[in-house]
Protein backbone atom coordinates (compact mmCIF):
# COMPACT_ATOMS: atom_id res chain seq x y z
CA UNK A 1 0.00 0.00 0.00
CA UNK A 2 3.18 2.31 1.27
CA UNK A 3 4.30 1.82 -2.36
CA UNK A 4 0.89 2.20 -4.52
CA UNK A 5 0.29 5.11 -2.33
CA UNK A 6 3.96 6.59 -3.58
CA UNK A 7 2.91 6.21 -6.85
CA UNK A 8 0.32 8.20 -7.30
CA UNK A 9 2.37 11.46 -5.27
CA UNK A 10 3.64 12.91 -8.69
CA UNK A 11 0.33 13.73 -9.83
CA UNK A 12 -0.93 14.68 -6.79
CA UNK A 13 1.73 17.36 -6.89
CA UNK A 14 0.86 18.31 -10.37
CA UNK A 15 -2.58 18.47 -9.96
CA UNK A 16 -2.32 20.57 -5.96
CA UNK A 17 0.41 22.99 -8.11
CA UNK A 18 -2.34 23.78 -10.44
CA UNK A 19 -5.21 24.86 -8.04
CA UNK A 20 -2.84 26.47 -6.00
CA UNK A 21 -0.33 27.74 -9.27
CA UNK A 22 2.32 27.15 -6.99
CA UNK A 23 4.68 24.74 -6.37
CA UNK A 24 5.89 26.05 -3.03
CA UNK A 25 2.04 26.16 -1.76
CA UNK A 26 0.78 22.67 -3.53
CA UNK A 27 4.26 20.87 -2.46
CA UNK A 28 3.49 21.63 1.34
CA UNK A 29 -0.32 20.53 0.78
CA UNK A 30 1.07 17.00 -0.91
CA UNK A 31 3.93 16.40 2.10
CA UNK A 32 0.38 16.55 4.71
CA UNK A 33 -1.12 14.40 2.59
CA UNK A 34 1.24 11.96 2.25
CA UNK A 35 2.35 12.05 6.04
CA UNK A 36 -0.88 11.28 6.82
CA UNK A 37 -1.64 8.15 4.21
CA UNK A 38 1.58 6.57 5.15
CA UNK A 39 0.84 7.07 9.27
CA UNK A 40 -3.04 5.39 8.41
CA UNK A 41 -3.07 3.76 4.79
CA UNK A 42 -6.43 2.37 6.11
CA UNK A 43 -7.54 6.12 5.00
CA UNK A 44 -6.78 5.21 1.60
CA UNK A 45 -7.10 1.28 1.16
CA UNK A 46 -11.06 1.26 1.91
CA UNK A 47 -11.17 2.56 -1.59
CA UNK A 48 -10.65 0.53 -4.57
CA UNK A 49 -8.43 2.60 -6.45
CA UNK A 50 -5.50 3.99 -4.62
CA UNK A 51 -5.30 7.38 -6.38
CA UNK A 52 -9.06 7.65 -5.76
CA UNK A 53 -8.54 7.25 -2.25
CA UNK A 54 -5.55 9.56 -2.00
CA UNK A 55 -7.18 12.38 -3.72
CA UNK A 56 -10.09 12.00 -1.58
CA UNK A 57 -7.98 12.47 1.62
CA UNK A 58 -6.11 14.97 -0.03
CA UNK A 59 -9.20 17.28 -0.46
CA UNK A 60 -11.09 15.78 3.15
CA UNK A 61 -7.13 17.17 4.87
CA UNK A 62 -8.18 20.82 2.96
CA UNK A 63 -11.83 21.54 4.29
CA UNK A 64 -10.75 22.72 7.65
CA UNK A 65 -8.21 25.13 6.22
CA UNK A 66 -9.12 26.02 2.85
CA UNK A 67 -5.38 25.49 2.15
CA UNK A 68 -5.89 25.65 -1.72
CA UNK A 69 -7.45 28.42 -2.61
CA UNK A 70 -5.18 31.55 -1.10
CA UNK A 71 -5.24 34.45 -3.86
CA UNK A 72 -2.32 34.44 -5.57
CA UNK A 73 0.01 37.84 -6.27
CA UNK A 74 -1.45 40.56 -7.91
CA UNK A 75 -0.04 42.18 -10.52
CA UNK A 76 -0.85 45.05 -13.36
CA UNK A 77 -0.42 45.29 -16.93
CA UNK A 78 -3.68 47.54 -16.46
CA UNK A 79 -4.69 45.38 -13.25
CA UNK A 80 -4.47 42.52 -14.89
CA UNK A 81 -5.45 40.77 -18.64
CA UNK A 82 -8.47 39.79 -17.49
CA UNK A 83 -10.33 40.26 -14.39
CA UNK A 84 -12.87 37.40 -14.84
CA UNK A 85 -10.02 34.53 -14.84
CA UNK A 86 -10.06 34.95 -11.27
CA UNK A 87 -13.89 34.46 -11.16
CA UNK A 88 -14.11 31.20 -12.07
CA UNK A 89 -15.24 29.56 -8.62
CA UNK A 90 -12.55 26.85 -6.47
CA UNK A 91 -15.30 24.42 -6.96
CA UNK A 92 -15.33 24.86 -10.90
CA UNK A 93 -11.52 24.91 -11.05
CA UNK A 94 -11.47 21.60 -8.75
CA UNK A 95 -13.88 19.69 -10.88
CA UNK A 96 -12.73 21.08 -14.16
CA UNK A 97 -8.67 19.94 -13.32
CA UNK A 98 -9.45 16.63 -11.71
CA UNK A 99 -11.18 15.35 -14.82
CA UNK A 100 -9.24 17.03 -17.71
CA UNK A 101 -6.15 17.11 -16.06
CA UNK A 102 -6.16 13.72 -13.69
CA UNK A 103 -8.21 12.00 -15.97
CA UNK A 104 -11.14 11.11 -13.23
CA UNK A 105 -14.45 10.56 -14.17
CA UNK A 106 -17.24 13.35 -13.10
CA UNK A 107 -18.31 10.92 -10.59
CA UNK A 108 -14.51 9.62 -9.42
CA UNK A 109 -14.52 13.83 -9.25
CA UNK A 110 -17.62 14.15 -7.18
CA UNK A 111 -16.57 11.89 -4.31
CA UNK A 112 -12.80 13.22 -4.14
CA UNK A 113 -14.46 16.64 -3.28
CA UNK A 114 -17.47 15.07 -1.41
CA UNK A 115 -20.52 16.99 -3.40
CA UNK A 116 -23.35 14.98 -5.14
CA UNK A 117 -22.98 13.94 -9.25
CA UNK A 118 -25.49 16.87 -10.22
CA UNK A 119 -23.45 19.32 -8.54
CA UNK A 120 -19.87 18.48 -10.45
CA UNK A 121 -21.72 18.03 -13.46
CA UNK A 122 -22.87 21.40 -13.22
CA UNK A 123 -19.57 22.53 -12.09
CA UNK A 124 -18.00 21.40 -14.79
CA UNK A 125 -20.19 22.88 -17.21
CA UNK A 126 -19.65 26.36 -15.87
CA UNK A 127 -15.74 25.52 -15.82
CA UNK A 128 -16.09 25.53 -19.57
CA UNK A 129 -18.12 28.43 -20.41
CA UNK A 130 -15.71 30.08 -18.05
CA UNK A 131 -12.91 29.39 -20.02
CA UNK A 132 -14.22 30.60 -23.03
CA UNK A 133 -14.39 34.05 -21.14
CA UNK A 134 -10.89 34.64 -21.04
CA UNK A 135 -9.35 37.63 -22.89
CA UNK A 136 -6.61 37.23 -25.55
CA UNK A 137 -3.21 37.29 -24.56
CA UNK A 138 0.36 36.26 -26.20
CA UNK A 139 1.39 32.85 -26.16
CA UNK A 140 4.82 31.68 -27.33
CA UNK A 141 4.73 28.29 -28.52
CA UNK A 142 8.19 26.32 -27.95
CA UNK A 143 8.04 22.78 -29.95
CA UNK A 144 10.43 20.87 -32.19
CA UNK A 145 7.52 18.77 -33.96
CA UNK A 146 5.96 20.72 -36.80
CA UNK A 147 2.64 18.72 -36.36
CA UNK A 148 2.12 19.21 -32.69
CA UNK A 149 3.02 22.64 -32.98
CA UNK A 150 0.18 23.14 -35.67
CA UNK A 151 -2.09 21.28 -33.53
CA UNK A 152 -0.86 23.41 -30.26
CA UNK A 153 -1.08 26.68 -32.05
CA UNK A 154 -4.76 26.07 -33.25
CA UNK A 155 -5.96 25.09 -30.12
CA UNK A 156 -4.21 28.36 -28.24
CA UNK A 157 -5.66 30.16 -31.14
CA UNK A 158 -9.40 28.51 -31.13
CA UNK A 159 -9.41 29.18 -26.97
CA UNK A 160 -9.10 33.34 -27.77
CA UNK A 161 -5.70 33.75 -27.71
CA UNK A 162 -2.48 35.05 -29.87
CA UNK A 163 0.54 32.86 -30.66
CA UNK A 164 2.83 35.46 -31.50
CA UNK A 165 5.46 32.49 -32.83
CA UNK A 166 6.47 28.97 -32.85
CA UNK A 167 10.40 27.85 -31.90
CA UNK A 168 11.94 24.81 -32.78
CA UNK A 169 15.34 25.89 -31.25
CA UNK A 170 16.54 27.32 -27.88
CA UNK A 171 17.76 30.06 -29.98
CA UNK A 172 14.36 30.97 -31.85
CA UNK A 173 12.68 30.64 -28.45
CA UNK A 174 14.86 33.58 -27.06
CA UNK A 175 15.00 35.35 -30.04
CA UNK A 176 10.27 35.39 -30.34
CA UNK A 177 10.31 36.44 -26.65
CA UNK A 178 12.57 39.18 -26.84
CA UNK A 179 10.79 40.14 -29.61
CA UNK A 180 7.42 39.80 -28.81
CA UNK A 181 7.13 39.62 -25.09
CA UNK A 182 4.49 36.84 -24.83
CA UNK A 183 2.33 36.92 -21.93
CA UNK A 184 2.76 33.21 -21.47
CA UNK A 185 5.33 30.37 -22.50
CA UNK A 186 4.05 26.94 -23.54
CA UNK A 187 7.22 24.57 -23.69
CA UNK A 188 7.96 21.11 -24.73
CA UNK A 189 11.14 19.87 -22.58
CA UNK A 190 12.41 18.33 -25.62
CA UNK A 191 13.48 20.31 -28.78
CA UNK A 192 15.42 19.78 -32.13
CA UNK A 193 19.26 17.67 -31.76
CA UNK A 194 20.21 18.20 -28.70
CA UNK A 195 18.40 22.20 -27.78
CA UNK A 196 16.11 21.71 -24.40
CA UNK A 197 12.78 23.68 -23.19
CA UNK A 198 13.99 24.13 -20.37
CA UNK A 199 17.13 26.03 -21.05
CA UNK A 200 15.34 28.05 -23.31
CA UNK A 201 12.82 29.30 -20.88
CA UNK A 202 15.27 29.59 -17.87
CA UNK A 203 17.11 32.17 -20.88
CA UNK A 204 13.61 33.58 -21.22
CA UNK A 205 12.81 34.20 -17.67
CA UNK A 206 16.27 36.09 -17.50
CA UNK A 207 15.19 39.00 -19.37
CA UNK A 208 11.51 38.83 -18.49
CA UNK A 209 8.75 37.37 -15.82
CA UNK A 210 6.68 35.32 -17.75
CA UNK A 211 4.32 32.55 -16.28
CA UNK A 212 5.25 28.88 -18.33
CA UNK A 213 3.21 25.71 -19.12
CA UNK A 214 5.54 22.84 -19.46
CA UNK A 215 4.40 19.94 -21.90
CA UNK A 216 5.86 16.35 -21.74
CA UNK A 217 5.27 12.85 -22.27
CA UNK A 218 6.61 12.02 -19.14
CA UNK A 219 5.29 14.09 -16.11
CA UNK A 220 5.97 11.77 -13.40
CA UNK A 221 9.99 12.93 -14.86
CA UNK A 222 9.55 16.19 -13.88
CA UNK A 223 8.09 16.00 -10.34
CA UNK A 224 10.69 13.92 -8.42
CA UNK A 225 10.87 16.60 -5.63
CA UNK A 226 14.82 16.10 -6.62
CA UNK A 227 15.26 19.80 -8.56
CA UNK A 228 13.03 23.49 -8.94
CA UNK A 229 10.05 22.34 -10.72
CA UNK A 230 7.58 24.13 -13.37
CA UNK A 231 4.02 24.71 -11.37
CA UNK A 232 2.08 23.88 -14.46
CA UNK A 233 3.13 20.44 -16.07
CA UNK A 234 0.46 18.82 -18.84
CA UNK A 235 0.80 15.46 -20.59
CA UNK A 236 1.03 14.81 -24.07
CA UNK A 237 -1.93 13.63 -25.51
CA UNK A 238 -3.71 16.57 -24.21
CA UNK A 239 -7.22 17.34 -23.75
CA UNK A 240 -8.01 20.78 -25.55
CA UNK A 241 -10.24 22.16 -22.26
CA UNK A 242 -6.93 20.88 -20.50
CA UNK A 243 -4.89 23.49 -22.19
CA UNK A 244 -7.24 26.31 -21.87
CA UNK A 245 -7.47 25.54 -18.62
CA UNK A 246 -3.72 25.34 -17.76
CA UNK A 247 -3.37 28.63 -19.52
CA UNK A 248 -6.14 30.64 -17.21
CA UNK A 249 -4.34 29.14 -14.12
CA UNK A 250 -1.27 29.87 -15.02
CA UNK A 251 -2.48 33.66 -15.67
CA UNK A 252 -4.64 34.21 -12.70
CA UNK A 253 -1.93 33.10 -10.11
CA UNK A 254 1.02 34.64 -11.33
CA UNK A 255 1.88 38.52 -11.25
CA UNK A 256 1.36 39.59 -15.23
């Protein structure tokens, strides 16, 4: 149980990082968690499925505190892009990122955060329209494969927003932000030969403060607790709601 429990801490992490949109914040959130499923794994093993039942505790540990759902820095270009990204309600977000982002069902979703099937179906459905509130902003698209990138760029493009260019190179990636000053980064880790996402954003965030959605194959890679971590980490194949949803977070908890 010690070891199924284990398993399923990487995406806890990803998923407490994006309701809180940071990884400082979620991390702590996670470490209670886990201290308290590896003290009394009974928590957890009454449930079938062992991420079920650590998400479930995960949320049950929050209710006292309302841990999550601190407001984030503000910032100003103007105030901010757009106001409304910070109206979508902790119970939309919650519902909206455990099923496109963890995958759960809208029922697995409605007993993690202990509210009736109606309710997160409803929530859900106001997640969405939500989304489609959210004023354009610049998006700088980092990715070596020309078909993804397509596929990336119409989706930033269908969900309101401006991709102001697409890099295949560290040295393209520098190059469109200096140029453009993107309100937002969306990486791949991997890029062409031997050029990383990474190291091109790290380059980027030099010159500028700019919030970043990493994308990878491999998540669980990225969230070993053993180096500084993004806060906002999707998996490819991705869900299009799951982007447009990663790319209001990442706006309405970072200073812009």
């Amino acid at each position: 149980m010690s070891e199924a429990i284990t398993r399923t801490l990487p995406f806890l992490r990803r998923y407490a990082r994006a309701v809180t949109g940071s990884q400082q914040r979620g991390d702590e959130w996670v470490r209670l968690c886990a201290e308290v499923a590896l003290q009394q794994p009974e928590l957890v093993a009454k449930m079938d499925d062992t991420k079920l039942g650590v998400f479930a505790l995960f949320h049950r540990l929050q209710q006292p505190f309302g841990g999550l759902d601190e407001p984030g820095e503000t910032g100003s270009v103007s105030g901010r892009l757009k106001e409304s990204l910070t109206e979508m309600a902790p119970l939309q977000r919650r519902v909206l990122l455990l099923t496109v982002l963890e995958g759960f069902t809208v029922g697995d979703a409605a007993h993690i955060l202990d509210i009736d099937i109606d309710t997160a179906e409803r929530s859900l459905q106001e997640a969405r329209r939500e989304l489609q509130r959210v004023a354009s902003v610049r998006v700088l698209v980092i990715e070596d494969e020309a078909v993804i990138a397509l596929d990336v760029a119409d989706i930033v493009r269908n969900a309101g927003h401006e991709v102001v260019g697409i890099a295949a190179t560290e040295k393209a990636a520098v190059e469109l932000a200096k140029k453009h000053s993107p309100h937002l980064v969306l990486a791949d880790i991997q890029l062409r030969g031997a050029d990383s996402g990474i190291t091109a954003v790290k380059e980027i965030m030099r010159a500028m403060d700019v919030p970043v959605i990493f994308v990878t194959g491999y998540p669980e890679r990225l969230l070993t607790g053993t180096q500084i971590e993004p806060a906002f980490v999707i998996s490819k194949p991705f869900d299009p709601d799951l982007l447009r949803a990663a790319i209001a977070q990442a706006l309405d908890t970072v200073s812009i």
